[in-house]
Every structure is written in structure tokens, then in C-alpha cells.
Protein backbone atom coordinates (compact mmCIF):
# COMPACT_ATOMS: atom_id res chain seq x y z
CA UNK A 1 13.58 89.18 36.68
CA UNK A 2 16.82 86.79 36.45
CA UNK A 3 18.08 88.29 33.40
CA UNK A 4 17.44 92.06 34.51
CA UNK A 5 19.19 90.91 38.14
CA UNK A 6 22.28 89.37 35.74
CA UNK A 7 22.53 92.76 34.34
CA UNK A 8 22.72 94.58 37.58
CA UNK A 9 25.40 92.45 38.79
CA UNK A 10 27.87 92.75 35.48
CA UNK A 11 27.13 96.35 35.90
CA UNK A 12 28.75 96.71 39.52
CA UNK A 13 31.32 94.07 38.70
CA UNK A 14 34.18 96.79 38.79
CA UNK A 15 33.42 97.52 42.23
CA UNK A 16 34.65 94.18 43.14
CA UNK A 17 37.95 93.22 45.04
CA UNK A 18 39.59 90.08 45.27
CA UNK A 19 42.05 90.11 48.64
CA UNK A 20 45.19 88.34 48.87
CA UNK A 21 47.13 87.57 52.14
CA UNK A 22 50.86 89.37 51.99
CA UNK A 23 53.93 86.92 51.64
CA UNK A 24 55.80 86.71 54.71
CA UNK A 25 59.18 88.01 53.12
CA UNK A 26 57.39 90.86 51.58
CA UNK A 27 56.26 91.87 55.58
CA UNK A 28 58.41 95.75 56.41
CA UNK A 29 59.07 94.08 59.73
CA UNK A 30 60.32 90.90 59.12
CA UNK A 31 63.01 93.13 56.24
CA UNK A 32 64.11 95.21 59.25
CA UNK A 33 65.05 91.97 61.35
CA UNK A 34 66.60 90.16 58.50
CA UNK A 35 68.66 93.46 57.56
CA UNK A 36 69.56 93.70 61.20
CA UNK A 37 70.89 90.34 61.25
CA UNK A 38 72.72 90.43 58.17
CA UNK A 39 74.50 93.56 59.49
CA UNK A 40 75.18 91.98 62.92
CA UNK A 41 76.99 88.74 60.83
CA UNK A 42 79.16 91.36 58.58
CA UNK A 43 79.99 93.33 61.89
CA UNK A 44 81.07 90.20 63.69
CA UNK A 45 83.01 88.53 60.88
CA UNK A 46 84.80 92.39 60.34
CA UNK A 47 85.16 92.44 64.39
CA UNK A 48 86.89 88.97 64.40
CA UNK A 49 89.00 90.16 61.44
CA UNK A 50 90.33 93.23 63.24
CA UNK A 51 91.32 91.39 66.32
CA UNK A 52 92.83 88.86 65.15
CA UNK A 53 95.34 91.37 63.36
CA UNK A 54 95.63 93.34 65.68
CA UNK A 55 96.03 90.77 68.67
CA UNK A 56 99.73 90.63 68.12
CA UNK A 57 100.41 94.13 68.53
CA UNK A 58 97.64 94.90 71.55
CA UNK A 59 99.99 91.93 73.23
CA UNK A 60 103.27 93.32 72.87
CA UNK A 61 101.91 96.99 73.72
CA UNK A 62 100.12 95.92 76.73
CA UNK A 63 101.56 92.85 78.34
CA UNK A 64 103.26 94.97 79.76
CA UNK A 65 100.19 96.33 82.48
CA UNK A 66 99.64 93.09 84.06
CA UNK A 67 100.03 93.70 87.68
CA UNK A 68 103.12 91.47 89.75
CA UNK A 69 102.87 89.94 92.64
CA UNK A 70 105.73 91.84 94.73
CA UNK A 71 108.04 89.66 96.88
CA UNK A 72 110.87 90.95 99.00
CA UNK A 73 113.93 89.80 99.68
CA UNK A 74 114.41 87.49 102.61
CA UNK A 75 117.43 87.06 104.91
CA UNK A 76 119.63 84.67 103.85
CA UNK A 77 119.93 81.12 106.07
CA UNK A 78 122.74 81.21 108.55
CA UNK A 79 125.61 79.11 106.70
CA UNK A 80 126.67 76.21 108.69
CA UNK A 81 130.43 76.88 109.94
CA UNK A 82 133.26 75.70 107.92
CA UNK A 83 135.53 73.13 109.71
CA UNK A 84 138.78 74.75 111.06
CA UNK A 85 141.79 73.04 109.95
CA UNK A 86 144.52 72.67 113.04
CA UNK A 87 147.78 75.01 111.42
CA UNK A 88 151.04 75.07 112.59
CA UNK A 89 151.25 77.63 114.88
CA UNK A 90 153.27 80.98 113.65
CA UNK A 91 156.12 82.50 115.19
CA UNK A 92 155.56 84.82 117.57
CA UNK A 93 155.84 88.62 116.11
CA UNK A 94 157.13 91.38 117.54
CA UNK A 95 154.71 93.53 119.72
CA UNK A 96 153.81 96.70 117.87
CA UNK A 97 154.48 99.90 120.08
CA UNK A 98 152.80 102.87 119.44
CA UNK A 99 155.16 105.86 119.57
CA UNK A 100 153.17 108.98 118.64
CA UNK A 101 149.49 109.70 118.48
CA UNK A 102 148.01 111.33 116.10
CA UNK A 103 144.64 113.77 117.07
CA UNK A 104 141.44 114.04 114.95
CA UNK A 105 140.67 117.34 113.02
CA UNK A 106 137.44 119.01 112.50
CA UNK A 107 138.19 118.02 108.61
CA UNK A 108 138.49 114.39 109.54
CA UNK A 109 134.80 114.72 111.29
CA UNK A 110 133.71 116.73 108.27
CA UNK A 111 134.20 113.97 105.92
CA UNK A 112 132.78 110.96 107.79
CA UNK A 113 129.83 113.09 108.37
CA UNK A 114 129.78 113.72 104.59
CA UNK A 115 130.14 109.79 104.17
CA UNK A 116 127.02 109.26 106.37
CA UNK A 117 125.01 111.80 104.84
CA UNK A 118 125.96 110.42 101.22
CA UNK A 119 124.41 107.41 102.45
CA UNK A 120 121.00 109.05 103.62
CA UNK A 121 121.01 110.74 100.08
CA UNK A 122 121.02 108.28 98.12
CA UNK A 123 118.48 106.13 100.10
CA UNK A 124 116.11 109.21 99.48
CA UNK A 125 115.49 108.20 96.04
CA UNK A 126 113.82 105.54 97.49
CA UNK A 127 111.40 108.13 99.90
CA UNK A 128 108.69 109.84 99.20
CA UNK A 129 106.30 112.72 101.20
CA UNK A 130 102.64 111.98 101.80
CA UNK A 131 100.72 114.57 101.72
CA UNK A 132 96.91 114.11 103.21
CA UNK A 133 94.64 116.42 102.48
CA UNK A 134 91.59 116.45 104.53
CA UNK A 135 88.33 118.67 104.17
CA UNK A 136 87.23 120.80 107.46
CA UNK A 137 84.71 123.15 108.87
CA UNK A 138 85.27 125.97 111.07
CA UNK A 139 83.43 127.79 113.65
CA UNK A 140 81.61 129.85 110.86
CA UNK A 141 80.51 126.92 109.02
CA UNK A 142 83.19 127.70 106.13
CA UNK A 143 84.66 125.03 104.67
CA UNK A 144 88.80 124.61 104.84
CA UNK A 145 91.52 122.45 103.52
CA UNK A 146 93.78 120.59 105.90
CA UNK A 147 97.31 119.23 105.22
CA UNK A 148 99.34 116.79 107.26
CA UNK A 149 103.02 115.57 105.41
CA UNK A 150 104.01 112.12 106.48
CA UNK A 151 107.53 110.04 104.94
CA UNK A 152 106.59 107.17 102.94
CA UNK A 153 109.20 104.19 101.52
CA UNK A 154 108.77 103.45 97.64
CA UNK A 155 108.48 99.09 97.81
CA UNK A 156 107.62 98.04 95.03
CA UNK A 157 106.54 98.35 91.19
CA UNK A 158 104.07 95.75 90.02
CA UNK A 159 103.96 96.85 86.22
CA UNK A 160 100.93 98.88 86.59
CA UNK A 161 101.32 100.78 90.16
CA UNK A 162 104.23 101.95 92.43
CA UNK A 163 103.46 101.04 96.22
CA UNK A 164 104.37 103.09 98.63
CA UNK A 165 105.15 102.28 102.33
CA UNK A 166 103.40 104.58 105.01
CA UNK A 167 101.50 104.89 108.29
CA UNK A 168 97.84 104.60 108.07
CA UNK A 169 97.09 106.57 111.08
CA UNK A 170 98.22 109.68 108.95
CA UNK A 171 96.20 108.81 105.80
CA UNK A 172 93.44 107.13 107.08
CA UNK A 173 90.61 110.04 107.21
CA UNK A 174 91.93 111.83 104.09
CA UNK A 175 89.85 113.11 101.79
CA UNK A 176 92.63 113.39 98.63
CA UNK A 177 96.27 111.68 99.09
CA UNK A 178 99.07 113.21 97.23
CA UNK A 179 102.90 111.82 96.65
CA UNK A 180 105.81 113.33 96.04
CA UNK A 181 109.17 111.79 94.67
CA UNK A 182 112.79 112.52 95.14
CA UNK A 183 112.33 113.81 91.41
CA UNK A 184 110.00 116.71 93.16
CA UNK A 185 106.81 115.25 90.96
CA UNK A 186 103.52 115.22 92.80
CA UNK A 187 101.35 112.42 91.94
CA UNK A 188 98.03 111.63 93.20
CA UNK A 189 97.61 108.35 95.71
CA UNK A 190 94.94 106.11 96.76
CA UNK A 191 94.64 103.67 99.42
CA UNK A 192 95.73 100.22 98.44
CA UNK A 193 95.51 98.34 102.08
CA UNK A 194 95.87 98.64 105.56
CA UNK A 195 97.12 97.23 108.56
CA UNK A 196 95.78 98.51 112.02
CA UNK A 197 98.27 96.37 114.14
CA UNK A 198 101.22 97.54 112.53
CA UNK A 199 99.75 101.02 111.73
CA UNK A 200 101.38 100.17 108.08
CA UNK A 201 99.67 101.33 104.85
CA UNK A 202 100.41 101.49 101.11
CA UNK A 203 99.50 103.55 98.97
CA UNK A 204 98.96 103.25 94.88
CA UNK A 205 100.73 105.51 92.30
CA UNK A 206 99.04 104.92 88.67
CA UNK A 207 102.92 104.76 86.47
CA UNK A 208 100.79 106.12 83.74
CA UNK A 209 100.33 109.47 85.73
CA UNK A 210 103.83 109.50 86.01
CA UNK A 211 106.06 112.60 83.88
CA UNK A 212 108.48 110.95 81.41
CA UNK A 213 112.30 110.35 82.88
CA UNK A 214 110.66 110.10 86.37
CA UNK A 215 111.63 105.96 86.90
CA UNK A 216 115.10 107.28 86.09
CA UNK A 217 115.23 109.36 88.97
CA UNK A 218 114.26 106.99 92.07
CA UNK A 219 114.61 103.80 93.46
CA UNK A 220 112.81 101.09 95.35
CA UNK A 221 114.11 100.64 99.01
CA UNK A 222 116.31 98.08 99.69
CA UNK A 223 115.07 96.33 102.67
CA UNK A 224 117.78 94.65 104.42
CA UNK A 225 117.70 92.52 107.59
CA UNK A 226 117.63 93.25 111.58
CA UNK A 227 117.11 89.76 112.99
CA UNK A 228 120.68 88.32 112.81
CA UNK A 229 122.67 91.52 111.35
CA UNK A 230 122.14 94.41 114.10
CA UNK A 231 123.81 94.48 117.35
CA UNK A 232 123.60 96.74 120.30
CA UNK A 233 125.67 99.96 119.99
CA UNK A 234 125.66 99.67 116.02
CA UNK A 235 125.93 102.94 114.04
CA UNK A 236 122.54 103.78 112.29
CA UNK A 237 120.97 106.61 110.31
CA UNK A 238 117.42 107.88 110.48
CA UNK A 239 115.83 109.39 106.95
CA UNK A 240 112.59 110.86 105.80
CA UNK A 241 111.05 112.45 108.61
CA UNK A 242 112.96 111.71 112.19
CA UNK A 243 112.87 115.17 113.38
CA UNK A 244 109.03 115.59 111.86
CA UNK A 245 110.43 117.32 109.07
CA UNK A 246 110.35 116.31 106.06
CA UNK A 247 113.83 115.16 104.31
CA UNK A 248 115.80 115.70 107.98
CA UNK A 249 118.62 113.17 108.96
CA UNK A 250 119.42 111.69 112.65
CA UNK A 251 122.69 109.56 113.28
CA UNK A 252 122.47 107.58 116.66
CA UNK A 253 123.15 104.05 117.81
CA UNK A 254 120.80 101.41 118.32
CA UNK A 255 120.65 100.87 122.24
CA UNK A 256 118.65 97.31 122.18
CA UNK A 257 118.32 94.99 119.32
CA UNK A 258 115.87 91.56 119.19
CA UNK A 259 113.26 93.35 121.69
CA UNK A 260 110.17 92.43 121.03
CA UNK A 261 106.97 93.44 121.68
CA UNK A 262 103.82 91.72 121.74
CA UNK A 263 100.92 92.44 119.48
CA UNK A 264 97.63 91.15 118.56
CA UNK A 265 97.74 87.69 117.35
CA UNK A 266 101.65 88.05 117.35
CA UNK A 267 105.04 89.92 118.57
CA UNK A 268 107.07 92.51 116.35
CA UNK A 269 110.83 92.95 117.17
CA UNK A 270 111.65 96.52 118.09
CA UNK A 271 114.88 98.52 117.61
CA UNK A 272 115.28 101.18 119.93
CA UNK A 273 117.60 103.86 119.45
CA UNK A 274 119.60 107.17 121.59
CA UNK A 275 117.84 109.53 118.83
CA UNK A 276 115.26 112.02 120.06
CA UNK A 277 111.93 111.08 118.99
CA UNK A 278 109.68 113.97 117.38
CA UNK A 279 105.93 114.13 117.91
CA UNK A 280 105.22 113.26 114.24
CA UNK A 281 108.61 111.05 113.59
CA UNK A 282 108.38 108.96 110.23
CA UNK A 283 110.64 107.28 108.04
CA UNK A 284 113.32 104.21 108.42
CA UNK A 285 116.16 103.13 110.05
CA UNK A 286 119.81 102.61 107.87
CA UNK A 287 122.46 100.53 108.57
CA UNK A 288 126.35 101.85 107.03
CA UNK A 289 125.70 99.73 103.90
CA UNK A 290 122.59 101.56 102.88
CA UNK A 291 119.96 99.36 103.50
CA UNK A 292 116.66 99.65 105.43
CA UNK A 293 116.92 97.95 108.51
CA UNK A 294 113.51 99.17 110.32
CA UNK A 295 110.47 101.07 110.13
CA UNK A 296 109.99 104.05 112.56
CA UNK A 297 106.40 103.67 114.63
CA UNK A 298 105.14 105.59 116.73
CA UNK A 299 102.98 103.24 118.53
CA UNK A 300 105.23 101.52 121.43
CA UNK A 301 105.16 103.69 123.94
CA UNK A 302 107.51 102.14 126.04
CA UNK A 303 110.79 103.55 124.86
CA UNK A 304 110.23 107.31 126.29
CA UNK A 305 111.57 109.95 123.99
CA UNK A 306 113.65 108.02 122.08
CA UNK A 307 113.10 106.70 118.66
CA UNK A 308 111.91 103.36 118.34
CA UNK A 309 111.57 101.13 114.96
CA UNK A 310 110.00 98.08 114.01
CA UNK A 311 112.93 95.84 112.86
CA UNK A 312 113.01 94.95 108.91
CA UNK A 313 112.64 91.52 108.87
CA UNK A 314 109.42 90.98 110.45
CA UNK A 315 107.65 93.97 108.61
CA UNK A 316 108.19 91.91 105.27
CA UNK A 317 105.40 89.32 105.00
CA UNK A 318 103.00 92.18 106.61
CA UNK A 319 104.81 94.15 103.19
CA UNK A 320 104.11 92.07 100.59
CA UNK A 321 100.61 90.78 101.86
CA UNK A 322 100.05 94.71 101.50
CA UNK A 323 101.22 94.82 98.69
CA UNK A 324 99.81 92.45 96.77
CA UNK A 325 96.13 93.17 98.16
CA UNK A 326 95.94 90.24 100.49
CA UNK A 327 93.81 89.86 103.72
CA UNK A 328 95.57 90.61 106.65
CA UNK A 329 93.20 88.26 109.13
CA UNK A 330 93.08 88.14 112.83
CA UNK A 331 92.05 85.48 115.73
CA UNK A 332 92.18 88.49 118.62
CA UNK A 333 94.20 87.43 121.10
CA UNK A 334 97.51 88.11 123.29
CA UNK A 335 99.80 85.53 124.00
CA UNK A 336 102.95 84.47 125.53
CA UNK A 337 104.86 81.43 124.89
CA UNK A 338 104.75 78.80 127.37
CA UNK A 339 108.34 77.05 126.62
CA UNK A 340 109.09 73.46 127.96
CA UNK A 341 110.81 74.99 131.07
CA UNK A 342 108.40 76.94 131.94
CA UNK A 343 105.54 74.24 131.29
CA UNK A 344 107.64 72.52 134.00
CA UNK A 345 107.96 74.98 136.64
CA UNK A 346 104.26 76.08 136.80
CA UNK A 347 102.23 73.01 135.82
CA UNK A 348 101.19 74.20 132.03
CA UNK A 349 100.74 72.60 129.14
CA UNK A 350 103.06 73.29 126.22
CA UNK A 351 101.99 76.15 123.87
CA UNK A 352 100.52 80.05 124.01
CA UNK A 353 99.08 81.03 127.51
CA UNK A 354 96.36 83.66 126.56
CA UNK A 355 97.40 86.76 128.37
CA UNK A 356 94.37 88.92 127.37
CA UNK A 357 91.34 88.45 124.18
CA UNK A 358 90.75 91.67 121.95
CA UNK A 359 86.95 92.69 122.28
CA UNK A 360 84.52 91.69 119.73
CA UNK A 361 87.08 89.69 118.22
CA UNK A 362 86.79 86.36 116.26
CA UNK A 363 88.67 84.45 119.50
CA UNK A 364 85.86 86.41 121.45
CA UNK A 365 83.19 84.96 119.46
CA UNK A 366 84.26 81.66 119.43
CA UNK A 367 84.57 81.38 123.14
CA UNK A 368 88.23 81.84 124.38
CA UNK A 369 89.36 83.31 127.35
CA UNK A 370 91.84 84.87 128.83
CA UNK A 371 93.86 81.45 131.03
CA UNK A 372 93.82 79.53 127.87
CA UNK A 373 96.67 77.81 126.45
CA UNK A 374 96.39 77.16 122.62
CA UNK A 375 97.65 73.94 121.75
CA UNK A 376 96.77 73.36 117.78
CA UNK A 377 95.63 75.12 115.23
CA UNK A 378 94.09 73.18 112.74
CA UNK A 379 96.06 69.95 113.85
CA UNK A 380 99.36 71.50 113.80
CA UNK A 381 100.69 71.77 117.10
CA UNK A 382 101.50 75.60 118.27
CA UNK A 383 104.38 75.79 120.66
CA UNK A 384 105.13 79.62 120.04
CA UNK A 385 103.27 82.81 119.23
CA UNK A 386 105.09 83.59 115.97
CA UNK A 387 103.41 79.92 115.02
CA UNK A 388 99.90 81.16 115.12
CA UNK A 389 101.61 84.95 113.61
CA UNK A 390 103.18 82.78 110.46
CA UNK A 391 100.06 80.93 110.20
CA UNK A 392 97.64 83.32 109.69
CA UNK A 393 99.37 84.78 106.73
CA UNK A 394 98.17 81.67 104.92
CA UNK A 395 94.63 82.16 105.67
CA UNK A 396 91.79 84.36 104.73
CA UNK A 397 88.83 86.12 105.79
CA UNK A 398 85.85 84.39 106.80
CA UNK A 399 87.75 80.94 106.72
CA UNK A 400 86.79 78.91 109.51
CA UNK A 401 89.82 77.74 111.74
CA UNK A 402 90.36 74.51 113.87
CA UNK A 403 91.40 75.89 117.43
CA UNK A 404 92.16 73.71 120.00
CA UNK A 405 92.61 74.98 123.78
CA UNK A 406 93.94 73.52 127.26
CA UNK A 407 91.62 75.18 130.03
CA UNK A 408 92.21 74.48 133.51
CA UNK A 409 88.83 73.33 135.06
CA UNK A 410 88.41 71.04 139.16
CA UNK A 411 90.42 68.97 137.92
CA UNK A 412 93.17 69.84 135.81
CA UNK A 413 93.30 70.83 132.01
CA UNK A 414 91.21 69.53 129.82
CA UNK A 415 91.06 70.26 126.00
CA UNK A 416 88.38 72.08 124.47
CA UNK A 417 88.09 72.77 120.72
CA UNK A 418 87.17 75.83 119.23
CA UNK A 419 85.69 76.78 115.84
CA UNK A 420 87.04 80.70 114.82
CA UNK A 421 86.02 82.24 111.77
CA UNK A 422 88.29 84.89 111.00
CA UNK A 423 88.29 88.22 110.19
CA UNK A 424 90.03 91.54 109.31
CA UNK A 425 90.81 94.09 112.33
């Protein structure tokens, strides 16, 4: 029985199978990832060896783009007066005696008119016209296009955008913003930044939308100074849009320099002016040399029909914080200075009396009321309103300020501090 079972088995011996587990790097799978890999390395090590050939000539193409922080011009510091040396005194002249006066021809106005306008022309290279463009329904449900044209002030070119100077009322609810330059070139704008107290905006033009030879053909302003430099009953020019036209041209005088009027957190000085004031006046203010010595607002309300600007030299820092897409922050009050005199004469303590607090405003929040006088701001002592304006350009939103206050209580002032955390209005 053994021998005939032996048999049986070496018969079906060739049905047998002996199995053997796979080697790993013989697996399809584990091929795939180490193929992928490979490939990855070679790609990298190619990737690295492109850029770093190429790296030279990416930098001096596009260096170029890298945006600028804009900064404008400031008024120079009044130079301390040079002693007067004590001259011999001349001898006296004989008095000149007019004989025979001459009378002024139409020609002779002609040309100084044509000297004044040459000097509104060539500040329009540095103007633009905003167009705002603003999607509307009408009683049937049909949807229309609106257009309002406001002047805006080329300030700046920070290697990637021009900025353009306007007023945000105009532009705030449009639906597609459109420049055009003094070369006649219509570019499309977008909102850069606002500023709701000064109703300033600016607006962005991509340079790379911009037609070849156009930079050749404007300007950016040049912003002057109205502080120190402008005087009651001093020529100036409006441009842009005085009349609510675009591109029309006033000549007036200013009536009242260093007014000032107060706003939020601050005071603006105000220009006013014998021009006639449109209902949709825009543009700026020239002195004889050219240069922009305020913005035209329609806000103040105080000056009648007249037009009224927004002198130069405190629109600057508001400019350039604009500009350079920086928060514009606010504390929410309305102040007036309490000076040492007055301090005297009505029993205050030094610093800003609190005329009025803006509603739901960070002051608001904190706790300050209207009868307060501010005192320090983060340990700095305030003794003026254009302290706490010059101040806040240095801070940002949601920063938590220091505020300390003077409130008069039974008996007498006492100081409280507050804690403000800022914000943007």
C-alpha cells in the first residue's frame, strides 16, 4: 500500500507549486513612488538652475514695481532774521513827480489774462476727471447706467500705481471708476483709501494700463504751502472743476486766510475766496507761481456762495497717509483749546475743553463727555487740539490709547483716566 501511495504522489508531482513572497523593489507601487521622487529631485535641481540664471535679469526687469512710500513736500522752517547792519544814511534823492499818466488798454488786460490762464494750463497736466459710474433701476424695473464727473489732482507715482486726489463723497457708491488724463486717455480706477472727515479720497491707476508716451504728457501737482505764504486779498486761480464743469477756470482773491475750522478729532484751516461757488465745485486753489495752495470742499457750509478751500498745508499728512494705505484713526471728539489765558479767566485746567463727543465713537465708548478737558495722551501733555490731530497720525487701528481727563465734579476737577481703543470713522 506504501509503495502504490509513493506512486500516486510522483504522479501528481507536476501539479505542485512552490510560492515565493515578491521583493519589495520589484512591488509596481513602490516603482511609481521612487520614479516620482526621482523626477521631483531632477525638477528641483533644473528649477534651482533656472532661477538662479535668471535671478539677475527678473531683478533688473522688475525692481522696478516695488511700490514707494509717497512723501510730500513740507513748508520750509521760517529762517531766523539776519542782523541789520546800521549804514550810513544816503542822501536824500530827489522826489519823483509824475507828469503824465498813462491808461490801460483792452490789449494790456488781454495779456495778463493770457498770463493767468497759462498758469491754469499748465497745472492741468497735473488734473484729471473722475468719472463714476453707478448702476440704477428705474420705475420699470430696467436697469440704467449713471455718470457723475468729478476733478481729481494726480499726487503721486509709487512705481507701480499713480494716486489720484479726489472727493469720496462723489466716488463712494460707484459701481466702476474711470480716469481721464490731460493726455485725453481713460484709464480704469479703484479705490485706494478714504477719509470721511476730510471727504478726501485716492484713487489707484495700474501704470501698466497706461498707453505708451502717456508719463510724458502729465505731471504730479505741486503742492505748495498756505500756512505762512497766503495773505488776505492775494490773487488766486481756481482749476479743474470751479464752475462744475469740467476743465473751467475762476480768478478771484482770497478774502480770509488762517481760518480754521474745527473737525473731528482736529481743526483744518480754510481759505475762503470772492469766487462763486457751483453746486458740484471741485478742483484746487493756485497761487501766481503755479502751485497748489488748497483743496476745494464742499463741506463748510459757513462761507455762503462763495468758494471755500481747505488750505495745502494741512491736507498733506491726511495725503500721504492716503497714499501710502495707512489708517486714518479717530478718538471722536470736538475740541477747543483752552490756552493759559483763558485757563485763567474761567477756572480751567490747561488743555482741550470737549465741546461735543461723536456718537458711537471710540471717546464714546470709553466714557468721555462732553465738559471734559483732555490733559495727556499717553503721558504727553496736550495743550492744543492740533496735539491730539498730529498724534493720531502715529497710531493705528485698534491700538489702545492712554487718555487722561480733568472733569469738574462737588468739588473741583479731578483727573480721571481713560482707556480708548481706536478706530477708523
Amino acid at each position: 500500500m506504501a509503495e502504490e501511495k509513493n506512486r500516486e504522489e510522483e504522479e501528481f508531482s507536476f501539479v505542485k507549486e512552490k510560492i515565493k513572497r515578491q521583493r519589495f523593489y520589484q512591488n509596481k507601487t513602490f516603482r511609481k513612488v521612487v520614479f516620482h521622487l526621482v523626477l521631483a529631485v531632477v525638477c528641483g535641481i533644473t528649477a534651482c538652475f533656472v532661477f538662479v540664471i535668471s535671478y539677475p535679469w527678473m531683478e533688473e526687469r522688475f525692481q522696478k514695481e516695488e511700490r514707494q512710500q509717497i512723501s510730500l513736500p513740507r513748508e520750509e522752517e521760517e529762517e531766523e532774521p539776519v542782523p541789520v547792519v546800521p549804514q550810513e544814511p544816503e542822501p536824500p534823492q530827489e522826489p519823483i513827480v509824475i507828469t503824465e499818466s498813462v491808461e490801460l488798454e483792452l490789449e494790456d488786460y488781454r495779456k495778463l489774462y493770457t498770463k493767468l490762464k497759462s498758469i491754469a494750463d499748465e497745472c492741468a497736466r497735473s488734473l484729471v476727471t473722475v468719472t463714476a459710474a453707478s448702476n440704477d433701476k428705474d420705475w420699470f424695473n430696467e436697469t440704467y447706467e449713471s455718470r457723475e464727473q468729478t476733478s481729481g489732482l494726480l499726487v503721486g507715482n509709487n512705481g507701480v500705481e499713480l494716486l489720484v486726489l479726489t472727493i469720496y463723497s462723489r466716488v463712494q457708491s460707484a459701481d466702476r471708476l474711470q480716469v481721464t488724463l490731460a493726455s485725453h486717455t481713460s484709464i480704469d480706477a479703484v479705490l485706494k483709501n478714504y477719509d470721511t472727515v476730510t471727504d478726501l479720497a485716492v484713487l489707484s491707476v495700474n501704470l501698466a494700463d497706461l498707453p505708451e508716451g502717456t508719463m510724458d504728457q502729465i505731471e504730479m501737482a505741486d503742492l505748495g504751502g498756505s500756512s505762512r505764504n497766503m495773505r488776505a486779498g492775494e490773487l488766486v486761480i481756481a482749476a479743474g472743476s470751479p464752475a462744475g464743469v469740467s476743465g473751467s477756470v475762476l480768478y478771484g482773491n482770497l478774502v480770509s486766510s488762517g481760518y480754521t475750522v474745527s473737525v473731528i478729532d482736529g481743526e483744518y484751516e480754510l481759505l475762503l475766496t470772492d469766487m462763486p461757488k457751483a453746486s458740484e465745485s471741485s478742483g484746487v486753489l493756485l497761487n501766481l507761481e503755479g502751485q497748489i495752495v488748497g483743496i476745494i470742499q464742499q463741506g463748510y457750509q459757513g462761507s455762503g456762495d462763495t468758494l471755500t478751500a481747505y488750505g495745502i498745508s494741512d491736507m498733506k499728512d491726511v495725503i500721504e497717509h492716503l497714499s501710502n494705505s495707512q489708517d486714518l484713526v479717530y478718538i471722536g471728539i470736538f475740541g477747543t483749546d483752552v490756552t493759559e489765558e483763558t485757563a485763567a479767566a474761567q477756572e480751567l485746567p490747561e488743555g482741550v475743553y470737549v465741546t461735543g463727543v461723536e456718537m458711537n465713537s471710540p471717546a464714546m465708548d470709553a466714557g468721555i463727555q462732553q465738559g471734559d478737558v483732555i490733559i495727556e495722551i499717553n503721558g504727553q501733555p496736550i495743550t492744543g487740539i492740533s496735539e491730539i490731530q498730529e498724534m493720531l497720525l502715529k497710531f493705528s487701528r485698534e491700538q489702545v490709547i492712554q487718555v487722561l481727563v480733568m472733569r469738574l465734579g462737588k468739588e473741583g476737577y479731578k483727573e480721571i483716566p481713560f482707556s480708548v481703543t481706536l478706530d477708523q470713522l
